[in-house]
Protein backbone atom coordinates (compact mmCIF):
# COMPACT_ATOMS: atom_id res chain seq x y z
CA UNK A 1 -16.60 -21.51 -4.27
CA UNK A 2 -16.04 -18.64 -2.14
CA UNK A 3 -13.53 -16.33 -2.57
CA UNK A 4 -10.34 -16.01 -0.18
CA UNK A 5 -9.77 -12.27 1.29
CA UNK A 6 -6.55 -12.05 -0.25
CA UNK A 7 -8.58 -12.91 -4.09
CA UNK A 8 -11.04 -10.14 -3.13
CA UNK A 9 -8.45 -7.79 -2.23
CA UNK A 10 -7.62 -7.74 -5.63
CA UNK A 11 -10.36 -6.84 -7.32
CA UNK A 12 -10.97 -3.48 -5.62
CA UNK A 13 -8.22 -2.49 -3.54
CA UNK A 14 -4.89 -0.40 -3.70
CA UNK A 15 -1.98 -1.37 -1.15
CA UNK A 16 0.28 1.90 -0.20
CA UNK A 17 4.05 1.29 -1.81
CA UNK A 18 3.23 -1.32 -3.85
CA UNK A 19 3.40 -1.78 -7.64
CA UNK A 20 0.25 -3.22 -8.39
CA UNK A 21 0.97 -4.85 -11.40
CA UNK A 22 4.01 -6.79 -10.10
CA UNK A 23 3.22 -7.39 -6.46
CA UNK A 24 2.42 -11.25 -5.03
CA UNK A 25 -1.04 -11.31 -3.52
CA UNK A 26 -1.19 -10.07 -0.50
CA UNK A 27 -1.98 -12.36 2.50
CA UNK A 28 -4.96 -12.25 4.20
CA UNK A 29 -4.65 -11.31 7.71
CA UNK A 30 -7.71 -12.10 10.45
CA UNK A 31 -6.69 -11.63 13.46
CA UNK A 32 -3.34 -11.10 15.91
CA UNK A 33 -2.17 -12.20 19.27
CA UNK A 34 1.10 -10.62 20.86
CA UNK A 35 3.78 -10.25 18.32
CA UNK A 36 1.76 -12.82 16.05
CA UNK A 37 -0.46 -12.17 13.13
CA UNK A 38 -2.90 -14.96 11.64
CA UNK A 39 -4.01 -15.51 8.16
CA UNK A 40 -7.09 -17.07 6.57
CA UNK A 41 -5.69 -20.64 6.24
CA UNK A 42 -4.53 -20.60 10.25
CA UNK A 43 -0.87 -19.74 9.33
CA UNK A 44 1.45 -17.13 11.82
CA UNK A 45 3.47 -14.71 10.72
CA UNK A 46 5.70 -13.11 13.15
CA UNK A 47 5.47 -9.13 13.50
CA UNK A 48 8.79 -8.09 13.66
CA UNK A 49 8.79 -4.72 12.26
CA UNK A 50 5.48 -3.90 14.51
CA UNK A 51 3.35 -3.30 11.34
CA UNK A 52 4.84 -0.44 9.88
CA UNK A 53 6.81 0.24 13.24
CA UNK A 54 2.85 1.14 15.47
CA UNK A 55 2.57 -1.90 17.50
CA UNK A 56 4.44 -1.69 20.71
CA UNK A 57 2.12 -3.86 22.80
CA UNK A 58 1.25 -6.82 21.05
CA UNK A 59 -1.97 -7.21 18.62
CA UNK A 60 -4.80 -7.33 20.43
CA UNK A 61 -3.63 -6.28 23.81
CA UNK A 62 -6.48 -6.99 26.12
CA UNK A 63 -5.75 -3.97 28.11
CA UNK A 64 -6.63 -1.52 25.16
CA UNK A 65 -9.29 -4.01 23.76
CA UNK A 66 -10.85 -3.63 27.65
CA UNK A 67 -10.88 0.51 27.33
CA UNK A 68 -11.82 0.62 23.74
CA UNK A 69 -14.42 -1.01 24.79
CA UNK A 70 -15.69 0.89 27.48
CA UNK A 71 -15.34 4.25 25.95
CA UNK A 72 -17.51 2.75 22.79
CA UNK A 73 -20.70 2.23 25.32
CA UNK A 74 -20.33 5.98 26.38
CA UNK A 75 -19.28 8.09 23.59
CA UNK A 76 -17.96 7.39 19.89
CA UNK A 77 -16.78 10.85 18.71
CA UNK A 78 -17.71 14.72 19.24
CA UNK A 79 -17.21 17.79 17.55
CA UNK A 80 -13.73 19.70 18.94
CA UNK A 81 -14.40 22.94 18.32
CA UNK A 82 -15.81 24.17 21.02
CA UNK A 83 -16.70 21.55 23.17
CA UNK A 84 -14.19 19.08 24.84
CA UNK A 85 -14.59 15.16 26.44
CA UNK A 86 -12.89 13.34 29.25
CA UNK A 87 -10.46 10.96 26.70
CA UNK A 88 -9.24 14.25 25.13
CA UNK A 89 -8.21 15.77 28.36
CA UNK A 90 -7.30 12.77 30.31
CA UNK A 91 -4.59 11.99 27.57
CA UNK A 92 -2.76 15.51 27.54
CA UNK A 93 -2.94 15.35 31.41
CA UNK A 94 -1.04 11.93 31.18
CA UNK A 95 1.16 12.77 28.24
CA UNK A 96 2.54 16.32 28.69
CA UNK A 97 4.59 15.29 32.46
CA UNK A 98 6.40 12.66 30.50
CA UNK A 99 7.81 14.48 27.67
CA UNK A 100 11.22 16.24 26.65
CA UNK A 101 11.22 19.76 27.62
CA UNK A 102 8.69 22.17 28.41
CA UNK A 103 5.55 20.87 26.04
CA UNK A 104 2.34 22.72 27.43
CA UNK A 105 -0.34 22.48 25.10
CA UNK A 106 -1.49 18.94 22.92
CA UNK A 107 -2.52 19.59 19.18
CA UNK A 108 -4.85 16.56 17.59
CA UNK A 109 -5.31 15.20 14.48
CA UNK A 110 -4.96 12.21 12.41
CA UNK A 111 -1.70 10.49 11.82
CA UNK A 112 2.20 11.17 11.86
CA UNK A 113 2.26 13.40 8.34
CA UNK A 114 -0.99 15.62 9.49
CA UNK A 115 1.01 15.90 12.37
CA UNK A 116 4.38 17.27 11.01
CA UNK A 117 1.54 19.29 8.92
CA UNK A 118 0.41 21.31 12.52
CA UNK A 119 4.08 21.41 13.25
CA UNK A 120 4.63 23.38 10.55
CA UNK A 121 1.65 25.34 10.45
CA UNK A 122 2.85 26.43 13.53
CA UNK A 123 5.80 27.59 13.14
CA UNK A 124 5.37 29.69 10.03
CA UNK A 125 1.96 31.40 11.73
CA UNK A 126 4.22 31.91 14.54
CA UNK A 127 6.86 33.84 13.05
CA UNK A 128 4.08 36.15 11.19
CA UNK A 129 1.60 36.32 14.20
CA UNK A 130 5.47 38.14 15.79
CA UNK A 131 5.55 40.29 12.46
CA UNK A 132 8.98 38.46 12.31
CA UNK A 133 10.23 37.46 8.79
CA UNK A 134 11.53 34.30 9.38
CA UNK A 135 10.50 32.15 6.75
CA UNK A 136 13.61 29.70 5.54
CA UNK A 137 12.82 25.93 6.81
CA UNK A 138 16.34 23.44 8.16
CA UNK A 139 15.83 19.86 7.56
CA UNK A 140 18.82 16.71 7.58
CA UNK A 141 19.58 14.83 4.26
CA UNK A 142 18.11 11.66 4.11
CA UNK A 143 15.07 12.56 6.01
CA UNK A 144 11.36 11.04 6.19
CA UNK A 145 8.22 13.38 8.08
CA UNK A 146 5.19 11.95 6.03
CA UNK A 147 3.62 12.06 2.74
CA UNK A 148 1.37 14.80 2.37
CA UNK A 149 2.83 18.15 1.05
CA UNK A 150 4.31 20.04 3.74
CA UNK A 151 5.53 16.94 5.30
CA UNK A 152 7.21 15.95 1.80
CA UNK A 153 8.34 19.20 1.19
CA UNK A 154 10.84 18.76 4.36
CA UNK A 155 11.42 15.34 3.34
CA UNK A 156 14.45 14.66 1.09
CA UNK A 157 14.00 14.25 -2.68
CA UNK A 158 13.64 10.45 -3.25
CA UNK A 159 11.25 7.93 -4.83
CA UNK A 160 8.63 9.16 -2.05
CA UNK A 161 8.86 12.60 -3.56
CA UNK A 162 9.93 12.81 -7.27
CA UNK A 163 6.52 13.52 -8.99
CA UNK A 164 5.64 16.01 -6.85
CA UNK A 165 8.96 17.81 -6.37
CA UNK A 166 7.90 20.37 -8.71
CA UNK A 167 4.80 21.33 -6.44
CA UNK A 168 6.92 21.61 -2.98
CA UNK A 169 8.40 24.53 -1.46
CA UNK A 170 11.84 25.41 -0.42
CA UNK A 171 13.94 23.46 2.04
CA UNK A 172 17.27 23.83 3.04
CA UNK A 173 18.86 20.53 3.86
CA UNK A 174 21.82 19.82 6.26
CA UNK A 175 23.66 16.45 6.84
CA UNK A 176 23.21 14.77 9.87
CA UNK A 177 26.45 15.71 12.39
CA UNK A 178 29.23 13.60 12.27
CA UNK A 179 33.13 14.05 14.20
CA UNK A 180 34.33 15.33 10.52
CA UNK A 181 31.72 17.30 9.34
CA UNK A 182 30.37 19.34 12.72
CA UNK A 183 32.39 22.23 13.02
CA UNK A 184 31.60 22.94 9.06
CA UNK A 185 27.60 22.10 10.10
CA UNK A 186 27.72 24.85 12.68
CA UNK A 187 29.29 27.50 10.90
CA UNK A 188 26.81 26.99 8.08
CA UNK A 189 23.93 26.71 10.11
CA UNK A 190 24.55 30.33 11.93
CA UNK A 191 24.81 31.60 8.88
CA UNK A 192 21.74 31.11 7.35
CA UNK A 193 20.19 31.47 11.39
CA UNK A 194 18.78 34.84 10.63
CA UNK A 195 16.36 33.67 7.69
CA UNK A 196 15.55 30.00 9.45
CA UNK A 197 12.25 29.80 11.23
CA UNK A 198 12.75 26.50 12.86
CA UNK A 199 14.67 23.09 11.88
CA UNK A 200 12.68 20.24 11.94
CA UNK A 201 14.66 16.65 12.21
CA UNK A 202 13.99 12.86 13.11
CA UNK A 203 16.30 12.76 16.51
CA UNK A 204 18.88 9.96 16.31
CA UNK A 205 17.67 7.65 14.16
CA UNK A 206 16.29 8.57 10.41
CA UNK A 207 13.77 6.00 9.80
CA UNK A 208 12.81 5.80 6.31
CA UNK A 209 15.78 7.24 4.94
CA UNK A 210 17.51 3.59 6.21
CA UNK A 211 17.89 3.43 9.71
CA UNK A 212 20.13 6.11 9.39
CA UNK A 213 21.87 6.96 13.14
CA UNK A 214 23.73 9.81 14.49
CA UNK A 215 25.32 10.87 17.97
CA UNK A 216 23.42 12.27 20.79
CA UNK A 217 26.37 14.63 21.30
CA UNK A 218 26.75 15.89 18.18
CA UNK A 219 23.12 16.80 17.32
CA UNK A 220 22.90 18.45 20.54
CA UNK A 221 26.00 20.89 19.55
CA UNK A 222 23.61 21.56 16.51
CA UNK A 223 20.58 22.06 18.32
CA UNK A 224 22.00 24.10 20.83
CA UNK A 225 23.26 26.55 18.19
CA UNK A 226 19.59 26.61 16.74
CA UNK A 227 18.51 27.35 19.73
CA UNK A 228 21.15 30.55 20.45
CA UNK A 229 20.19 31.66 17.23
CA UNK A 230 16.40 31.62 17.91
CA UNK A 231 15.87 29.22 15.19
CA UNK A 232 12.81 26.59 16.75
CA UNK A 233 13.00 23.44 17.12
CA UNK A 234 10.37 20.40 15.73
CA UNK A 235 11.18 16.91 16.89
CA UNK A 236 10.12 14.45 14.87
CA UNK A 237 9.04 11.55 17.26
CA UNK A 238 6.85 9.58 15.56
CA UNK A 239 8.77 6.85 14.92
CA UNK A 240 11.59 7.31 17.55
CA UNK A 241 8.79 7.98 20.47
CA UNK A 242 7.48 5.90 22.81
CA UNK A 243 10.63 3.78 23.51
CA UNK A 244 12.57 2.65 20.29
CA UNK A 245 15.51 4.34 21.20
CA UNK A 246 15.97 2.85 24.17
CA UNK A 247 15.00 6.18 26.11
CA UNK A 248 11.15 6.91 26.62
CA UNK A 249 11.45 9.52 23.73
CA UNK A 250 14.96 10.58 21.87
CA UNK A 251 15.07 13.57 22.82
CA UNK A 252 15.93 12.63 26.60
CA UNK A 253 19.47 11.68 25.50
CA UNK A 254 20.05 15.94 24.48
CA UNK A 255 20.57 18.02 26.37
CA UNK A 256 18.54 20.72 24.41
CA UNK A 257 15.14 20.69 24.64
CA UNK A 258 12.43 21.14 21.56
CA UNK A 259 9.74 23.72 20.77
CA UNK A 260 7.52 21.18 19.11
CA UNK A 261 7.14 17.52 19.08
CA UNK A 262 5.51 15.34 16.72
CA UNK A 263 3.90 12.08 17.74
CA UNK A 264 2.21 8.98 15.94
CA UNK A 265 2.96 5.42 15.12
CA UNK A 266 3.23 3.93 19.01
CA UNK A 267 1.14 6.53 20.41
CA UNK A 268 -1.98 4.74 20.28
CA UNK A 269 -0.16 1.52 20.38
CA UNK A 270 -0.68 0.59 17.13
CA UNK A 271 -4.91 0.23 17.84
CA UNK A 272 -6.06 3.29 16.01
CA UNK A 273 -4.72 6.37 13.57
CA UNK A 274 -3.98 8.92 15.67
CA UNK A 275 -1.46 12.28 15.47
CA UNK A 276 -0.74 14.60 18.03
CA UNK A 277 1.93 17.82 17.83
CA UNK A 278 2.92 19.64 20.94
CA UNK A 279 4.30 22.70 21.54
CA UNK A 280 5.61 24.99 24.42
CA UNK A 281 3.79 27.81 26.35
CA UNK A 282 5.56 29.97 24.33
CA UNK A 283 4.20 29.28 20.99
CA UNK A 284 0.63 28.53 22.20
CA UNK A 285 0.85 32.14 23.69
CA UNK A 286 1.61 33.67 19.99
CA UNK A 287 -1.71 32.66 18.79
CA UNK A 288 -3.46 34.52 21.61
CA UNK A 289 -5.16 37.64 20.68
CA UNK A 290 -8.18 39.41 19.97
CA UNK A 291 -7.32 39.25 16.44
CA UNK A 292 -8.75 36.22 14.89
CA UNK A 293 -6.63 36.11 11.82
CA UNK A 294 -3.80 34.85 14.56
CA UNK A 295 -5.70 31.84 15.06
CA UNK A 296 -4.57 28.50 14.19
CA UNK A 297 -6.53 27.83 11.22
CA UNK A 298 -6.08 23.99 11.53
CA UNK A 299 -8.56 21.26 12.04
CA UNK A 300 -9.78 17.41 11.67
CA UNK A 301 -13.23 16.13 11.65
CA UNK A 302 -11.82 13.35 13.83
CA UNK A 303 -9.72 15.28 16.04
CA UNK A 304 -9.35 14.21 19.33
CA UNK A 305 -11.39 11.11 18.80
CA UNK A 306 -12.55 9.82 21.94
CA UNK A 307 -12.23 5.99 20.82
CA UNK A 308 -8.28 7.11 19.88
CA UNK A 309 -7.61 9.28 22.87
CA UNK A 310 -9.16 5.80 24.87
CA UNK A 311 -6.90 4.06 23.53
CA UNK A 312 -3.94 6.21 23.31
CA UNK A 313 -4.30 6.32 26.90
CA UNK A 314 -4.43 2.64 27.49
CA UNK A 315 -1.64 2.21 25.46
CA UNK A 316 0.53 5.57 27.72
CA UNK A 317 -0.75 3.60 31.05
CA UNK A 318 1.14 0.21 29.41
CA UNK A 319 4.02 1.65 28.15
CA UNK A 320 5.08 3.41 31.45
CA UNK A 321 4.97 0.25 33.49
CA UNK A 322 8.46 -0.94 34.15
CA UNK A 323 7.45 -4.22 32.50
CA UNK A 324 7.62 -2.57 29.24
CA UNK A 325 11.10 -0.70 29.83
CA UNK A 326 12.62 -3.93 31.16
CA UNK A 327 10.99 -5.66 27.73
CA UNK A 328 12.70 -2.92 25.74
CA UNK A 329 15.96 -3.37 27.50
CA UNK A 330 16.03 -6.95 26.95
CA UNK A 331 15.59 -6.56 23.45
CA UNK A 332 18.02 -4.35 23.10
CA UNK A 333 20.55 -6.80 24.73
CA UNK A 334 19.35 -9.27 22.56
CA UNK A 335 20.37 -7.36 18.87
CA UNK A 336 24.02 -6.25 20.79
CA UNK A 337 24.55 -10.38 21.18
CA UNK A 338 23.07 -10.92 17.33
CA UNK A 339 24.85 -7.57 16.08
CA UNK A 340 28.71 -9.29 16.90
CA UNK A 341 27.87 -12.19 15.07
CA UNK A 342 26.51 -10.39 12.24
CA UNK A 343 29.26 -8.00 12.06
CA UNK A 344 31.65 -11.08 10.77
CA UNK A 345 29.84 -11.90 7.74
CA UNK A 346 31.41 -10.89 5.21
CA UNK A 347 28.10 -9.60 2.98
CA UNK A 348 27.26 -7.45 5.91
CA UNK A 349 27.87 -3.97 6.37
CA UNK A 350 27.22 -1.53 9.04
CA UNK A 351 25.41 -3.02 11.50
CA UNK A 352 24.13 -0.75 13.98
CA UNK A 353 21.47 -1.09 17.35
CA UNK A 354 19.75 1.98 18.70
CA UNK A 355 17.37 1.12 21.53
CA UNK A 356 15.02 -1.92 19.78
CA UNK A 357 15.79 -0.76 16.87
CA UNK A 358 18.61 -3.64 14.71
CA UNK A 359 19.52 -2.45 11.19
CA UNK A 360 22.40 -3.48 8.82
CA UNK A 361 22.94 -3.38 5.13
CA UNK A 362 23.48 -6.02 2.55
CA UNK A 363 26.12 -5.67 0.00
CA UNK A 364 25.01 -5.50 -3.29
CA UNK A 365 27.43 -4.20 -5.71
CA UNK A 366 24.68 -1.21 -6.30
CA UNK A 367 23.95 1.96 -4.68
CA UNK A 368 22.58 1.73 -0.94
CA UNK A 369 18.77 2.54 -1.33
CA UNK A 370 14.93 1.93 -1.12
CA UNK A 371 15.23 1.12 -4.75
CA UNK A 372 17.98 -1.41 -4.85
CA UNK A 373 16.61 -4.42 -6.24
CA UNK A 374 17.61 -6.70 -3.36
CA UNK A 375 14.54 -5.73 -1.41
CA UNK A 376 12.48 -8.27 -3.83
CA UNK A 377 14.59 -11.29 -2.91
CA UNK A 378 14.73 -10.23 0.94
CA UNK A 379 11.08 -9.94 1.08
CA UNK A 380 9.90 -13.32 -0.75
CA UNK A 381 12.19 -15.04 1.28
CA UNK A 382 10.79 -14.08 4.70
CA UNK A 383 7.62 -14.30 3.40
CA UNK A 384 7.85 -17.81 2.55
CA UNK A 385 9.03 -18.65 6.20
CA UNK A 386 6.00 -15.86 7.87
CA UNK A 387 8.35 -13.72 9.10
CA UNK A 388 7.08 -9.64 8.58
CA UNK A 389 10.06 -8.03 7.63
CA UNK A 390 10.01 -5.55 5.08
CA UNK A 391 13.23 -4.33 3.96
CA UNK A 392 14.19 -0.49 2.89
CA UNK A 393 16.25 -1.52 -0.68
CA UNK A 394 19.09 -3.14 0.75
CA UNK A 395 18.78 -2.14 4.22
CA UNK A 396 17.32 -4.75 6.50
CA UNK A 397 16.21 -3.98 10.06
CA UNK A 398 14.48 -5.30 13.15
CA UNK A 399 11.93 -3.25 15.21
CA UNK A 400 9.52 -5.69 16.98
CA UNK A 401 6.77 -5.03 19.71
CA UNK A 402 7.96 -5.19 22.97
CA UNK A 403 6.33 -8.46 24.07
CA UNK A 404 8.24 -10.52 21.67
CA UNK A 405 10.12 -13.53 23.09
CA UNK A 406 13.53 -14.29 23.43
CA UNK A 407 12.30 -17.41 21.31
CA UNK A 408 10.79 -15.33 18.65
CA UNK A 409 13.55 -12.74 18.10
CA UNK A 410 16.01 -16.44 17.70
CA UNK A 411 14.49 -17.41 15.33
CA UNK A 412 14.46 -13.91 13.51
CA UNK A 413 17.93 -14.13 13.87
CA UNK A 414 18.80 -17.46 12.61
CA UNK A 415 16.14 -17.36 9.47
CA UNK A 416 18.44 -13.80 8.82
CA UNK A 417 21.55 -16.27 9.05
CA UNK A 418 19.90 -18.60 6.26
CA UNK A 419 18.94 -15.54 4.44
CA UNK A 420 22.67 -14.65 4.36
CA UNK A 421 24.03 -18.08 3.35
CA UNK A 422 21.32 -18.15 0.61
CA UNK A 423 22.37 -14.90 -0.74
CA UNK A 424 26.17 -15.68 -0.49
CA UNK A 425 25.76 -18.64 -2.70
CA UNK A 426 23.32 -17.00 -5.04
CA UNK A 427 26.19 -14.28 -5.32
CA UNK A 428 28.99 -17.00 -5.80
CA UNK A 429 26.81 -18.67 -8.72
């Protein structure tokens, strides 16, 4: 008898996140259509955290499928060093006009942690190519940029991190601004100015860390100081880009522009693996010289892709149609209406919308956290009824593609209901 995909999987593969030895079998997925994905056996499971928070289209969208497409007749990849291809340029042509600030110059490579990786790069080569000691690094509490080595290192100390904390350099973290704590953040942060090359931070909501939100206002007081004090400043965008805020990108609602700006996850619209890090005139003119140690020793065999930049584009061209905005608004109405019911049940805490972005957490009795062992319980039981969410501990959240119905997100909402009543009687037993 032939084996399923799911039975294969098992014999040779290793899922990211997962304990191997504990972990259901994973289901088999063969193809998607708009916020659906389909298994082997002909099941759907709705996509309502956009597979790991990529998809913004829909699976499948037959716009990108169309481009891909075309761009695989004429030309699969190319060396870029050196030589350059119309994908590569068309996309920073497209991209640059329509994001915060005064981003000049487009930086590829290969996902959202390579990305913070250039970011970085950057920044310290930018302080030395000055002859500048700047070397000190700001990130917030809490926060998530990816999980290779510099991108852990400004990452907080957590289960992502612990056996490797040894091996990381030196961060100094900050809370996120609040009304009590801002006037302390400030002081603190101009005092350590001097020594700070840049802060790098996830702008208004913290992802990984929980769905974690702060003001607009108040990080803007805190950027603006950075920026007084000459400290730079990285946006992280990869999650928060490309609509989920609400805004096109987060950083519209500051004032206070950034230096650099990290972008994955929606960028290609959730098609193919792609990161890109921009950066002003001004820190693309620090690497100019006739001295080649001040080049940007930084590179990807796949950078710039032209199947990626295809499709990146494709996906830009979508996502700036005022379809898509009116989508994102509607959503967004959508988790106000479901966040007033949800804020009267009584095992709920904390429920907070940003954008298309729905996030609460369940009380547990134990610490708040990606450990808590409610996640196990949450995830079974959406599972079982093919709905994709994937919980962070005890943190649940919604972040769908934009195309899902008004039908769809219901019946999120109500299986979350059921989830709730199941749990409250568990609890009472």
């Amino acid at each position: 008898m032939q084996k399923s995909l799911s039975e294969r999987d098992q014999a040779v593969i290793w899922h990211p996140y997962t304990q191997m030895q504990t972990a259901p079998a994973p289901v088999g997925i063969v193809r998607g259509e708009g916020a659906l994905l389909y298994d082997e056996q002909g099941n759907s499971y709705l996509d309502v955290t956009s597979s790991w928070w990529v998809n913004i289209h829909g699976h499948a969208h037959p716009y990108i499928t169309e481009k891909l497409a075309e761009q695989a007749a004429r030309l699969h990849h190319s060396i870029f060093a050196g030589y350059t291809h119309e994908p590569a340029v068309a996309l920073a042509e497209k991209l640059l006009p329509v994001l915060p600030g005064r981003q000049a110059r487009v930086f590829y490579s290969d996902n959202g942690s390579t990305a913070v990786e250039v970011a970085l790069k950057m920044t310290i080569q930018y302080w030395q190519n000055k002859g500048i000691a700047r070397k000190k690094i700001l990130a917030f509490r809490n926060a998530y940029h990816g999980d290779t080595f510099g991108a852990m290192s400004v990452s907080a100390r957590s289960v992502f991190t612990r056996a490797f904390d040894d091996y990381l350099f030196e961060v100094v973290f900050i809370d996120t601004p609040t009304e009590e704590n801002i006037e302390g953040l400030l002081a603190e942060v101009a005092g350590l100015a001097p020594d700070v090359a840049a802060f790098i931070f996830e702008p208004l909501v913290q992802g990984a860390g929980g769905m974690l939100m702060h003001s607009p206002g108040l990080l803007d007081r805190l950027l603006d100081l950075c920026r007084e004090r000459g400290i730079l400043l990285i946006a992280d965008e990869i999650m928060t880009g490309f609509g989920r805020t609400g805004t096109n990108f987060a950083m519209e609602q500051v004032k206070t522009a950034p230096d650099m700006i990290t972008l994955s996850k929606g960028l290609t619209g959730g098609t193919m693996a792609m990161g890109i890090t921009t950066c002003t005139q001004e820190i693309y003119e620090a690497f100019l010289s006739d001295d080649k140690l001040k080049t940007l020793f930084h590179g990807h065999s796949f950078t710039a892709n032209p199947l990626t930049c295809a499709v990146a584009l494709a996906s830009l061209e979508l996502f700036l149609q005022p379809e898509c905005r009116a989508n994102r608004e509607r959503i967004n109405a959508l988790h106000r209406q479901f966040a007033v019911e949800l804020a009267y049940h009584d095992d709920v805490r904390n429920v907070r919308t940003q954008g298309t972005i729905l996030a609460f957490e369940i009380e547990t009795g134990e610490a708040d956290g990606y450990v808590n062992n409610l996640a196990g319980f949450l995830f079974r039981f959406f599972r079982e009824r093919r709905i994709m969410l994937r919980p962070l501990g005890n943190t649940l959240y919604i972040l769908p593609p934009y195309c899902i119905t008004d039908e769809q997100l219901d019946t999120v909402y109500r299986s979350i209901l059921e989830m709730l009543e199941e749990y409250g009687k568990q609890w009472a037993e």
